[in-house]
Protein backbone atom coordinates (compact mmCIF):
# COMPACT_ATOMS: atom_id res chain seq x y z
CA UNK A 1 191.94 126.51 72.99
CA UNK A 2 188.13 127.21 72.64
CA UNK A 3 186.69 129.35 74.68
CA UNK A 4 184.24 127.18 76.59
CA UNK A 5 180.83 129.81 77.97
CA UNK A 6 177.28 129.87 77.63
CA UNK A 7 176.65 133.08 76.65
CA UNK A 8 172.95 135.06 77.67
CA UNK A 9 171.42 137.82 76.74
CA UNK A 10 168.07 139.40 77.75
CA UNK A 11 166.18 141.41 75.45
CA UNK A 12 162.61 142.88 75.49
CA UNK A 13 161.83 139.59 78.38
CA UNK A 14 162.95 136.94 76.14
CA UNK A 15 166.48 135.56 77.53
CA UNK A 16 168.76 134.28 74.27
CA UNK A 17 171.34 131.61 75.77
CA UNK A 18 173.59 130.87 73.20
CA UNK A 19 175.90 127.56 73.38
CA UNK A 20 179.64 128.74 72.33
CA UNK A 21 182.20 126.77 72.31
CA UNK A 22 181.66 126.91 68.04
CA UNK A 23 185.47 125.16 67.48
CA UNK A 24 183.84 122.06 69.28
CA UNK A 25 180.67 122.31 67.33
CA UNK A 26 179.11 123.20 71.14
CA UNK A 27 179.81 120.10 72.38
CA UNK A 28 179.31 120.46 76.23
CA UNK A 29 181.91 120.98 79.34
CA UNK A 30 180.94 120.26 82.87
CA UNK A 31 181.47 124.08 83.58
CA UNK A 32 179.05 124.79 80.22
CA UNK A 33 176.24 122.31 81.59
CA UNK A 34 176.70 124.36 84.75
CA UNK A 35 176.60 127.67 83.04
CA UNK A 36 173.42 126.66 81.20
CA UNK A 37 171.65 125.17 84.36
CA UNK A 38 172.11 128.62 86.09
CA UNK A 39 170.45 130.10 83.00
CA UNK A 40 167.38 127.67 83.04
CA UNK A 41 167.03 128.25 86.19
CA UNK A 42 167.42 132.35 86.31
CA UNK A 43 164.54 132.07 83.28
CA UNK A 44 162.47 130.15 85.98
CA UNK A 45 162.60 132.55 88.77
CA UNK A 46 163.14 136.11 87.51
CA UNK A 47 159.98 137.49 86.43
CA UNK A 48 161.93 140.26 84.07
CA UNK A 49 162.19 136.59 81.68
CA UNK A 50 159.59 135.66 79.90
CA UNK A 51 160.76 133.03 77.20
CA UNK A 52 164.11 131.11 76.31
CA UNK A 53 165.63 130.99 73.07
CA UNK A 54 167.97 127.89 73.13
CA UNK A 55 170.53 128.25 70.31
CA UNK A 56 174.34 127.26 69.03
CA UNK A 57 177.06 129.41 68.05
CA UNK A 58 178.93 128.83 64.78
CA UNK A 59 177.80 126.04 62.52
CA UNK A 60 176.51 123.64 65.17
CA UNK A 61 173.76 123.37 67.37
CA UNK A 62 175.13 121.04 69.61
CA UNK A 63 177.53 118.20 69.44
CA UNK A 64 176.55 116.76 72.43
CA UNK A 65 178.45 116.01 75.74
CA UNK A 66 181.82 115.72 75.53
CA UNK A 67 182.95 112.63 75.08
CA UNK A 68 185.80 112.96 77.27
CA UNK A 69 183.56 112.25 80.18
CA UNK A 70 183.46 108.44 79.10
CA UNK A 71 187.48 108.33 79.29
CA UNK A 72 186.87 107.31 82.93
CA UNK A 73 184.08 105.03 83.49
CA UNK A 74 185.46 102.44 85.78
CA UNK A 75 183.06 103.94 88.99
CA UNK A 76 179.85 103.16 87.71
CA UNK A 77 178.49 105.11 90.81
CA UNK A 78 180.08 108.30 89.25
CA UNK A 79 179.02 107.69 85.91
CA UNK A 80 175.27 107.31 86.89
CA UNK A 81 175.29 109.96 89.24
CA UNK A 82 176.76 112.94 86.78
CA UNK A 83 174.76 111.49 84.42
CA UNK A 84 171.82 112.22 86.24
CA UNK A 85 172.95 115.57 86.68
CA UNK A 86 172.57 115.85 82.95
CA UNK A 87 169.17 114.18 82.61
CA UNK A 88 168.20 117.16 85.14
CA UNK A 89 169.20 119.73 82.97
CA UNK A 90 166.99 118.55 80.18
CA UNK A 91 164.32 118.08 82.33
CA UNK A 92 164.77 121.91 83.82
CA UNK A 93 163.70 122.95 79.81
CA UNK A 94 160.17 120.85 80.17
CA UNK A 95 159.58 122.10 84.12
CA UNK A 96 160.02 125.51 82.82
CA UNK A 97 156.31 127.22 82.99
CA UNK A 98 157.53 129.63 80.55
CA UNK A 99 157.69 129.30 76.25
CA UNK A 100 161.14 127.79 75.60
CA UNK A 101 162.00 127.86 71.81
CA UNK A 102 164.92 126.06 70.06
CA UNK A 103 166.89 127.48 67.24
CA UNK A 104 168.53 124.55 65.11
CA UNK A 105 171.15 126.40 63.69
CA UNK A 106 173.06 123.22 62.51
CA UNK A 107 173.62 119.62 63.40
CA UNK A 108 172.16 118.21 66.86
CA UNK A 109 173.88 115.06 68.55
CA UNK A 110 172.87 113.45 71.06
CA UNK A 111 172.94 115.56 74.55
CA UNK A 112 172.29 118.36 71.81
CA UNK A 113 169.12 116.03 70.55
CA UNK A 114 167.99 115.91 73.88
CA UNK A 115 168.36 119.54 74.64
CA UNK A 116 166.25 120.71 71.61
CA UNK A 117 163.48 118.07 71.96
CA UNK A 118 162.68 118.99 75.50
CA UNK A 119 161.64 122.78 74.17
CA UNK A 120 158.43 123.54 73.93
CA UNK A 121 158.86 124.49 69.76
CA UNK A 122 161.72 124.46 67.64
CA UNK A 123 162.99 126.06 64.37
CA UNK A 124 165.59 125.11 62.40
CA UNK A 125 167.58 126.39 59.43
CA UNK A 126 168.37 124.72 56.30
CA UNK A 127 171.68 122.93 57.71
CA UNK A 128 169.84 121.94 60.71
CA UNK A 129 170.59 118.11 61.47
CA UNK A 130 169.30 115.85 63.92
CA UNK A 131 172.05 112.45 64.28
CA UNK A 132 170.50 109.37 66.53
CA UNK A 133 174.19 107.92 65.72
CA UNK A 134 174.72 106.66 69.41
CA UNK A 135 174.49 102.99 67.88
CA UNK A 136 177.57 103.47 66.12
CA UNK A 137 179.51 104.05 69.16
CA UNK A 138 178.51 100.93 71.06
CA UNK A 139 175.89 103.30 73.00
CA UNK A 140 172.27 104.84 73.22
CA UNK A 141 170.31 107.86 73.44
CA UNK A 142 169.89 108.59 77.38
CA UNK A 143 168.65 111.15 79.14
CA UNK A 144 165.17 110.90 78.22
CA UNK A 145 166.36 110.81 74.50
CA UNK A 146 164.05 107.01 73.67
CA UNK A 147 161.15 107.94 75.94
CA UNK A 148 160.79 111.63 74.78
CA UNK A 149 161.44 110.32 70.61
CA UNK A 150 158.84 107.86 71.24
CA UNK A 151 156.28 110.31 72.49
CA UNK A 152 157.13 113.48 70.47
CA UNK A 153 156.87 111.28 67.17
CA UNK A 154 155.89 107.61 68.03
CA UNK A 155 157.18 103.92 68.05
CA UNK A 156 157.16 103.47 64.35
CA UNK A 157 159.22 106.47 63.51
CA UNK A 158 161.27 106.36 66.87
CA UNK A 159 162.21 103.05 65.30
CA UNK A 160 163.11 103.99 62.14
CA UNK A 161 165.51 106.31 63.31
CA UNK A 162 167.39 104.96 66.02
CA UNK A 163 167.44 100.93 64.81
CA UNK A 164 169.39 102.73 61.73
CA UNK A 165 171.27 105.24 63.53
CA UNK A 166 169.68 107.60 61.18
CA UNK A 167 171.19 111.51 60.64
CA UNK A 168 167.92 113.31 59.28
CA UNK A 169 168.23 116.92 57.86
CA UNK A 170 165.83 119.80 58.17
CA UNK A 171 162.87 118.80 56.17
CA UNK A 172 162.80 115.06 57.31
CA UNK A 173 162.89 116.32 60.61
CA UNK A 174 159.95 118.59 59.49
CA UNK A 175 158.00 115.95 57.90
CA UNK A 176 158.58 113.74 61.25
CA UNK A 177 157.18 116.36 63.47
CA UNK A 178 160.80 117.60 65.49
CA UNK A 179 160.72 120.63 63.74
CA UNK A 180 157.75 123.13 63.96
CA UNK A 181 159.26 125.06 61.09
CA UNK A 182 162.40 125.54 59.05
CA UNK A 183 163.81 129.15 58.31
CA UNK A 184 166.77 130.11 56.11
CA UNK A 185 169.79 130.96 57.93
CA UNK A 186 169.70 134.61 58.20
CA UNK A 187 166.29 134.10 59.21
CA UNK A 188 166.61 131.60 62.17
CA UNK A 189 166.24 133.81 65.56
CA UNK A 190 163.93 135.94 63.73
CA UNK A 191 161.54 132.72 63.26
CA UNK A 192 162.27 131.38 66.61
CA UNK A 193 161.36 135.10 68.31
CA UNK A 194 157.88 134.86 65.95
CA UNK A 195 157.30 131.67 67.32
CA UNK A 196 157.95 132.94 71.19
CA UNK A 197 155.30 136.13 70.08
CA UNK A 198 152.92 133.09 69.51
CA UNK A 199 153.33 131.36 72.82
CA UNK A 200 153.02 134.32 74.58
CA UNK A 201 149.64 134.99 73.58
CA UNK A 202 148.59 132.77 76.26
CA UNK A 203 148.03 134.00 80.18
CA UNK A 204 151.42 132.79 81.43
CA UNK A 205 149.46 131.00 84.21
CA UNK A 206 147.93 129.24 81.50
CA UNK A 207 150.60 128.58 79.40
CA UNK A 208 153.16 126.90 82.56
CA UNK A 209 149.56 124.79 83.52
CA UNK A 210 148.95 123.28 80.12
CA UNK A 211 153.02 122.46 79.68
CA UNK A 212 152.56 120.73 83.49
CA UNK A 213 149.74 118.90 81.69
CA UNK A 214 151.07 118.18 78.56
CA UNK A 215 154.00 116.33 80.34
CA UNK A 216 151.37 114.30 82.40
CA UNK A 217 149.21 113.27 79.70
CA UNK A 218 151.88 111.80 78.13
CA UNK A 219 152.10 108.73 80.83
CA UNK A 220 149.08 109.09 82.91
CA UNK A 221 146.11 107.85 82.67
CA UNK A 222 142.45 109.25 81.34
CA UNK A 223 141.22 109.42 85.20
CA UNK A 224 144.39 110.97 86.52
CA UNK A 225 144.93 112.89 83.65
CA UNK A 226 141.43 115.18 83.56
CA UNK A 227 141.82 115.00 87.35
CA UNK A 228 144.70 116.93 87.04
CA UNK A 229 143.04 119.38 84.56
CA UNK A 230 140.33 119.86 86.71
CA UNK A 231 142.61 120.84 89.42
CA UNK A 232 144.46 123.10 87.40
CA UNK A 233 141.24 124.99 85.74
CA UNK A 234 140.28 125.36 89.49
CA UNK A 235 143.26 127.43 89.88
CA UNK A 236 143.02 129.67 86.73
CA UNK A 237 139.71 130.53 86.89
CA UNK A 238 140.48 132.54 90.24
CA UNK A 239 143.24 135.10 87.96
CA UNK A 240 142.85 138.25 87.52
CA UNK A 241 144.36 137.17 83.84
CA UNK A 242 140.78 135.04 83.57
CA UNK A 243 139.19 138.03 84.44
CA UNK A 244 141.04 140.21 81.72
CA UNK A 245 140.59 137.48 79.10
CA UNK A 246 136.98 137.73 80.44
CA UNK A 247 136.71 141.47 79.66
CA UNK A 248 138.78 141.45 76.37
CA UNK A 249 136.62 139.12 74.60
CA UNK A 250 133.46 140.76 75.96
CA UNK A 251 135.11 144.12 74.84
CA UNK A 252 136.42 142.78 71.44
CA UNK A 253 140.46 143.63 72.12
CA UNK A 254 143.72 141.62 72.65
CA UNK A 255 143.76 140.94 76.38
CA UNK A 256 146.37 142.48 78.59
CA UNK A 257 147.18 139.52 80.60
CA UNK A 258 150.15 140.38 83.49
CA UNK A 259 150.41 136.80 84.99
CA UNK A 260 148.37 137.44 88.01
């Protein structure tokens, strides 16, 4: 039997959490999805984190949730309600105020989609694979997975892919703007912990602010939407990370910023 875990490491403040389960291609349990809730949300509250690498074991990224969970659908009130559990897990990824990267190390389908399209950037490696497939069995993407296409990439390409039930591979998914960058294999978490480095340059006050915002601007509108960045500025400009950014551009160094 596979061993089903979600295995995490932490590692100069950047917490690895590693889908295994690589005999099922990472396709989700309940008790992973629990596992990897618990991790989201240690990464949101300890302050010893300070980014998320989101990766697969094996060949896979993610195959998903298991589709054993569809074996019993006759209580619709069941169904809905653990599938809102998963939506919320997703969602934990984009409410995250801290730089969450994925790693594509291999073929994403659907709850695996929506896992890696909800970080903030994501590399993947030459087998990386992204399948919008639900079509062919009779369902659809959920869990945020039409809404979040749509904005990440827009209506025309969101179209093209799910209408054909489309399985794109690493440099499609480049082209259409899921990847940020594709590494070779050996060279996957090395690329995904340059691309945390990058993030972090920002004041982490900043950085959780502007991912609020980002979120917001996506449905809100122009009023509500510099209304909220207003509010937001109000709030960083009262940091002692303002004031360091303040000093180190006055003083021509990299600032020191300590999320105060």
């Amino acid at each position: 039997m596979d061993t089903e875990a979600v295995d995490v490491g932490l590692a100069d403040g950047v917490l690895t959490v590693t889908l295994a389960r690589p005999k099922a291609r990472n396709a989700l349990t309940p008790g992973m999805l629990a596992d990897l809730r618990a991790a989201l949300e240690r990464a949101a509250t300890d302050a010893d984190v300070t980014a998320v690498i989101l990766t697969g074991a094996g060949s896979a990224f993610c195959a998903g949730a298991d589709v054993s969970r569809f074996d019993d659908v006759a209580d619709g009130r069941r169904f809905r309600f653990e599938s809102g559990r998963l939506t919320e897990v997703v969602s934990l990824i984009e409410r995250l105020e801290k730089p969450v990267v994925a790693a594509v190390n291999g073929p994403a389908v659907g709850l695996g989609v929506q896992l890696a399209l909800a970080c903030d950037l994501r590399v993947g490696a030459r087998s990386a694979r992204f399948a919008f497939t639900e079509g062919k069995l009779g369902l659809l993407p959920t869990h945020g997975g039409v809404a979040r296409l749509v904005r990440l990439i827009g209506l025309g390409r969101a179209r093209d892919l799910l209408l054909a039930s489309a399985t794109i591979d690493a440099e499609q998914a480049l082209a259409f703007g899921l990847l940020t960058e594709v590494a070779a294999e050996e060279e996957l978490l090395p690329a995904a912990y340059a691309l945390v480095l990058r993030a972090l340059v920002r004041a982490p006050q900043s950085y959780g602010l502007v991912k609020r915002l980002l979120l917001l601007a996506a449905s809100a509108d122009l009023e509500s939407a510099m209304a909220a960045e207003t509010i937001a500025q109000s709030l960083l400009v009262a940091t002692e990370d303002h004031r360091e950014g303040r000093r180190a551009a006055h003083e021509r160094r990299a600032p020191r910023f300590e999320g105060r």
